[in-house]
Protein backbone atom coordinates (compact mmCIF):
# COMPACT_ATOMS: atom_id res chain seq x y z
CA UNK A 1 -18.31 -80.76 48.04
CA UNK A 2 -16.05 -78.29 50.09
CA UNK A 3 -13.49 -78.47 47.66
CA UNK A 4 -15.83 -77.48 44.69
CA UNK A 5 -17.00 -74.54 46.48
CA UNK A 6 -13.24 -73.48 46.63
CA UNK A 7 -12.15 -74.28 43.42
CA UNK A 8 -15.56 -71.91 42.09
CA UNK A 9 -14.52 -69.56 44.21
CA UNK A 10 -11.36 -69.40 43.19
CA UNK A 11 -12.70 -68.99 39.89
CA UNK A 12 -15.30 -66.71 40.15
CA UNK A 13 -12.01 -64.71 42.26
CA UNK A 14 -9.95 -65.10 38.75
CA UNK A 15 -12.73 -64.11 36.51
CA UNK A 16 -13.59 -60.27 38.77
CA UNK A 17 -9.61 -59.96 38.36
CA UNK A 18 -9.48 -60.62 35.19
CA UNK A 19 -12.33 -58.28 33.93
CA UNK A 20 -10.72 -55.46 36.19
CA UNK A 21 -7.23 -55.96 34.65
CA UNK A 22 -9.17 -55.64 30.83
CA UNK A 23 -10.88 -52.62 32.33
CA UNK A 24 -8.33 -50.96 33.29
CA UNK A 25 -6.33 -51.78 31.31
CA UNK A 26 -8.22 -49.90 27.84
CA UNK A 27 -8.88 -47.20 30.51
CA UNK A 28 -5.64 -46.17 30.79
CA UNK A 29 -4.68 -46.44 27.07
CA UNK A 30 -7.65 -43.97 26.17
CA UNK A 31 -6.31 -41.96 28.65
CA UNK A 32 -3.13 -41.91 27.00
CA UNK A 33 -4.83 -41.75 23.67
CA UNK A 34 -6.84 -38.47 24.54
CA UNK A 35 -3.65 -36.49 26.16
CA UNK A 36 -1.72 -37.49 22.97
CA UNK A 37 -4.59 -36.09 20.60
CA UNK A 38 -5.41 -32.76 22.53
CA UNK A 39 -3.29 -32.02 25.75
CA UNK A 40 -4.95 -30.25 28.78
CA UNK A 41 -3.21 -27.27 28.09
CA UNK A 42 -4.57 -26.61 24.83
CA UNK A 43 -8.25 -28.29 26.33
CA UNK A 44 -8.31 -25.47 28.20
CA UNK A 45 -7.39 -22.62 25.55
CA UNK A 46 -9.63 -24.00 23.46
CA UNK A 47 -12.67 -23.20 26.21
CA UNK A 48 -10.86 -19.99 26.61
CA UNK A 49 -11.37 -18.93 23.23
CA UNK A 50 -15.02 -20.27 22.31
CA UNK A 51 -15.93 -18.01 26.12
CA UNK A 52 -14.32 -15.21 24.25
CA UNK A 53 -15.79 -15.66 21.07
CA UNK A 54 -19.56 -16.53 22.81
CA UNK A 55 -19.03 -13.70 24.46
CA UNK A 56 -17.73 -11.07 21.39
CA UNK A 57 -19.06 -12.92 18.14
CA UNK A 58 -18.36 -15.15 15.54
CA UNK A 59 -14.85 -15.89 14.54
CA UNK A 60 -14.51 -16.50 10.38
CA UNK A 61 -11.21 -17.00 8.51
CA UNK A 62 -10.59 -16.38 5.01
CA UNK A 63 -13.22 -13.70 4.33
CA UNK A 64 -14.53 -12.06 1.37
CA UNK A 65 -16.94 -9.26 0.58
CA UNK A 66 -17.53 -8.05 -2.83
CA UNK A 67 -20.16 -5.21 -4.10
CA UNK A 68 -21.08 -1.74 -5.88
CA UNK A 69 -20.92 1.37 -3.96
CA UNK A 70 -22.97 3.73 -4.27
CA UNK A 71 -20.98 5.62 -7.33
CA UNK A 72 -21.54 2.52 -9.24
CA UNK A 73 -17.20 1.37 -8.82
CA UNK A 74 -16.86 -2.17 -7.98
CA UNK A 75 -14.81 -3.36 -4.66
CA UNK A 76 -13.66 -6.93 -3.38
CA UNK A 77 -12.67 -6.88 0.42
CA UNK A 78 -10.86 -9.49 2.12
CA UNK A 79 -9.71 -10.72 5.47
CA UNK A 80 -7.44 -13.47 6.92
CA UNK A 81 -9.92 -13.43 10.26
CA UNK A 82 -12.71 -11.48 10.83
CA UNK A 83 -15.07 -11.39 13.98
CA UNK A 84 -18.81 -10.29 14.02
CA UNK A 85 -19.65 -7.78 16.59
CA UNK A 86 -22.46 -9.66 18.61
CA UNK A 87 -24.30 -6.27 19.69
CA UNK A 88 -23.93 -4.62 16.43
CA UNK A 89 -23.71 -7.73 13.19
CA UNK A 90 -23.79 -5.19 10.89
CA UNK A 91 -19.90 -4.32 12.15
CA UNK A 92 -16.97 -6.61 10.79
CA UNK A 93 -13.38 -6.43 12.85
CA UNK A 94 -11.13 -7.68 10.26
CA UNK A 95 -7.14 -8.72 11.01
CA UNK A 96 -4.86 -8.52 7.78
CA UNK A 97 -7.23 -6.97 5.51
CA UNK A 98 -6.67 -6.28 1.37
CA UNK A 99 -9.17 -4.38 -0.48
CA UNK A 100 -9.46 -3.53 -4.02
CA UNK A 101 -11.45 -0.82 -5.61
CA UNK A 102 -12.43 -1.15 -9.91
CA UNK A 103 -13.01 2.57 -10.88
CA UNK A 104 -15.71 3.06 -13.75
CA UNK A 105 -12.49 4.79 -15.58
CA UNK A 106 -10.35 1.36 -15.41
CA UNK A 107 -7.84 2.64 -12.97
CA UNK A 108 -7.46 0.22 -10.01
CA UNK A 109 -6.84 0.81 -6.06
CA UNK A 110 -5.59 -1.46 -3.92
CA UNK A 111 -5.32 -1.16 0.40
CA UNK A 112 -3.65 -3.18 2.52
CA UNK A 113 -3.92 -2.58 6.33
CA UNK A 114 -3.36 -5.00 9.69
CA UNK A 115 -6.62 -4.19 10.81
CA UNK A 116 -10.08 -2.86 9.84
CA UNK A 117 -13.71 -2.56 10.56
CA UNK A 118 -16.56 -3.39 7.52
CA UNK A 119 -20.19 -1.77 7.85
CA UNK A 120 -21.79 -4.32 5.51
CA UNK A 121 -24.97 -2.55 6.01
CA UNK A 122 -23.45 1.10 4.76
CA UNK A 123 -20.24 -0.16 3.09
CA UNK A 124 -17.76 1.80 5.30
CA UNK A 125 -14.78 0.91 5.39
CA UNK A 126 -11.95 1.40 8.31
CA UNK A 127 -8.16 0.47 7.61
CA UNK A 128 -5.68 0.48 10.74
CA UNK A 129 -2.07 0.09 11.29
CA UNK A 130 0.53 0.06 8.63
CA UNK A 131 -1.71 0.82 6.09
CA UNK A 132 -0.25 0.66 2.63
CA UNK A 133 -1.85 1.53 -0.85
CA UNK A 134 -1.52 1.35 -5.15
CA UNK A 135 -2.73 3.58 -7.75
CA UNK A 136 -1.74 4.38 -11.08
CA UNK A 137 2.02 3.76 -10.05
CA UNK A 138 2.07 5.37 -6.58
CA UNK A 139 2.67 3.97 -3.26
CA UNK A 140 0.81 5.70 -0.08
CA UNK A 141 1.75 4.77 3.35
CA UNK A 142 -0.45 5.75 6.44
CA UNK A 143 -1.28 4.73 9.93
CA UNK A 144 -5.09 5.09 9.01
CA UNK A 145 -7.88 5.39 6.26
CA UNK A 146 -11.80 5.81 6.26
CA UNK A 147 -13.57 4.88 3.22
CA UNK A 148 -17.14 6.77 3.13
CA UNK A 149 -19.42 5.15 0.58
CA UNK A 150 -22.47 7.41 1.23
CA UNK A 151 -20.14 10.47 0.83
CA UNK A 152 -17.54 8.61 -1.86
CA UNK A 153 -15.09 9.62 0.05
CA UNK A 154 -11.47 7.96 1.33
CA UNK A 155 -10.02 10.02 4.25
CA UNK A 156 -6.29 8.89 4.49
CA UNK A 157 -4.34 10.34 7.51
CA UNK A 158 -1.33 9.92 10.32
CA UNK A 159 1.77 10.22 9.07
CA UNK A 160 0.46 10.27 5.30
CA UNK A 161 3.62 9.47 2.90
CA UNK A 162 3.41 8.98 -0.92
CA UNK A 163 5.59 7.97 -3.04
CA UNK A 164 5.42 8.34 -7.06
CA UNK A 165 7.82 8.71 -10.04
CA UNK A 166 7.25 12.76 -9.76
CA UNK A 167 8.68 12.64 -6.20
CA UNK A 168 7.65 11.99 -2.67
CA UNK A 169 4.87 13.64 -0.26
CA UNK A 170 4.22 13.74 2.83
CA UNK A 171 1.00 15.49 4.70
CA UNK A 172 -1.20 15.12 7.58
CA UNK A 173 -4.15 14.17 5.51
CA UNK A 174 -5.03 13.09 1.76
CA UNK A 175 -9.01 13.53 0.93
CA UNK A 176 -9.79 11.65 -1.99
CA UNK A 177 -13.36 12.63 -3.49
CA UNK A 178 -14.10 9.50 -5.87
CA UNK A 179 -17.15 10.83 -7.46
CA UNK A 180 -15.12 14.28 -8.76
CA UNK A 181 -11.42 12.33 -8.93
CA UNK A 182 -9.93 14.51 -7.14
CA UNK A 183 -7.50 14.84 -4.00
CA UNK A 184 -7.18 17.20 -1.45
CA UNK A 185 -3.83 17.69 0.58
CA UNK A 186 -4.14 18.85 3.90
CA UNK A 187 -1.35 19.85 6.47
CA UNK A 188 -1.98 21.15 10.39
CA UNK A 189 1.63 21.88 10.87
CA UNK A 190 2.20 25.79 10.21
CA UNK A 191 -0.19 24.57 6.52
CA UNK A 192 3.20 23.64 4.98
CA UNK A 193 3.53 20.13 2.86
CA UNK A 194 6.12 18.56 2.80
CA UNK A 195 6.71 18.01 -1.05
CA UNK A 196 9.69 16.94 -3.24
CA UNK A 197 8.53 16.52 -6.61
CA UNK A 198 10.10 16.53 -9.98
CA UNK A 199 8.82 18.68 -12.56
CA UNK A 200 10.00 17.41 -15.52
């Protein structure tokens, strides 16, 4: 009788240390499992970045806007990452931004910029930092453009450069009045442009 007790015992031992050995056993393998799928370190920058974005907005990627202004010309705007303002969700902050303008005359406009800011409720437009632009065959370089649908207006300025087969200009600021086509130089240095153009 005494030694069945002992030998169940013994059993019964075998059987809890078995079961913990199992246990921990496919414990520590999903352990290993979860720090080779997402390590800590980039656990933690991910919570980082949805507390930034909870706090700023909504983070999107691959963006596109497309419309009529108000002088009837067609645009297409696009972003490689754009976040919402959470305060204001009418306001876009766009990162590597393109934007392409189809004037009722055929002629086309492109803008490239590193950064920008889209009013989807008035159709502004903001371009920032190495901003670059095409039309009819000439290049513009800026640091900065505003785009004014109610007024049909692009305001280019900081250190304004074009380039075109007549020559090169540079200026403090290029007004561009899209409703009239036409384009105002303007320079606050002593009113003198810096022009080299070729008249024949």
């Amino acid at each position: 009788m005494e030694r069945k007790r002992r030998l169940r015992l013994i059993q019964f031992t075998m059987l809890i240390l078995g079961i913990l050995i199992i246990f921990f056993t496919y414990l520590g393998k999903n352990e290993i499992q979860e720090n080779k799928i997402i390590t800590k370190e980039t656990q933690e920058k991910i919570k980082e970045q949805m507390q930034v974005q909870n706090q700023q907005g909504d983070v999107f990627y691959q963006i596109e806007f497309s419309g009529l202004d108000l002088s009837g010309n067609r645009y297409i705007l696009k972003s490689k990452e754009a976040l919402s303002d959470k305060n204001n969700p009418e306001i876009v902050y766009m990162k590597f931004v393109e934007a392409t303008f189809y004037f009722k005359d055929q002629t086309v406009l492109t803008v490239l910029s590193d950064t920008g800011i889209y009013n989807n409720k008035t159709l502004d437009m903001n371009f920032e930092n190495n901003v670059k632009a095409n039309y009819e065959g000439s290049e513009l370089f800026a640091q900065k453009a505003e785009y004014s649908n109610l007024k049909s207006y692009l305001t280019i300025s900081e250190e304004v450069k074009i380039n075109d087969i007549r020559g090169t200009i540079v200026a403090d600021k290029l007004l561009f009045d899209i409703k009239k086509e036409t384009l105002n130089i303007a320079s606050f240095n002593d009113g003198k442009i810096n022009a080299n153009v070729n008249l024949k």
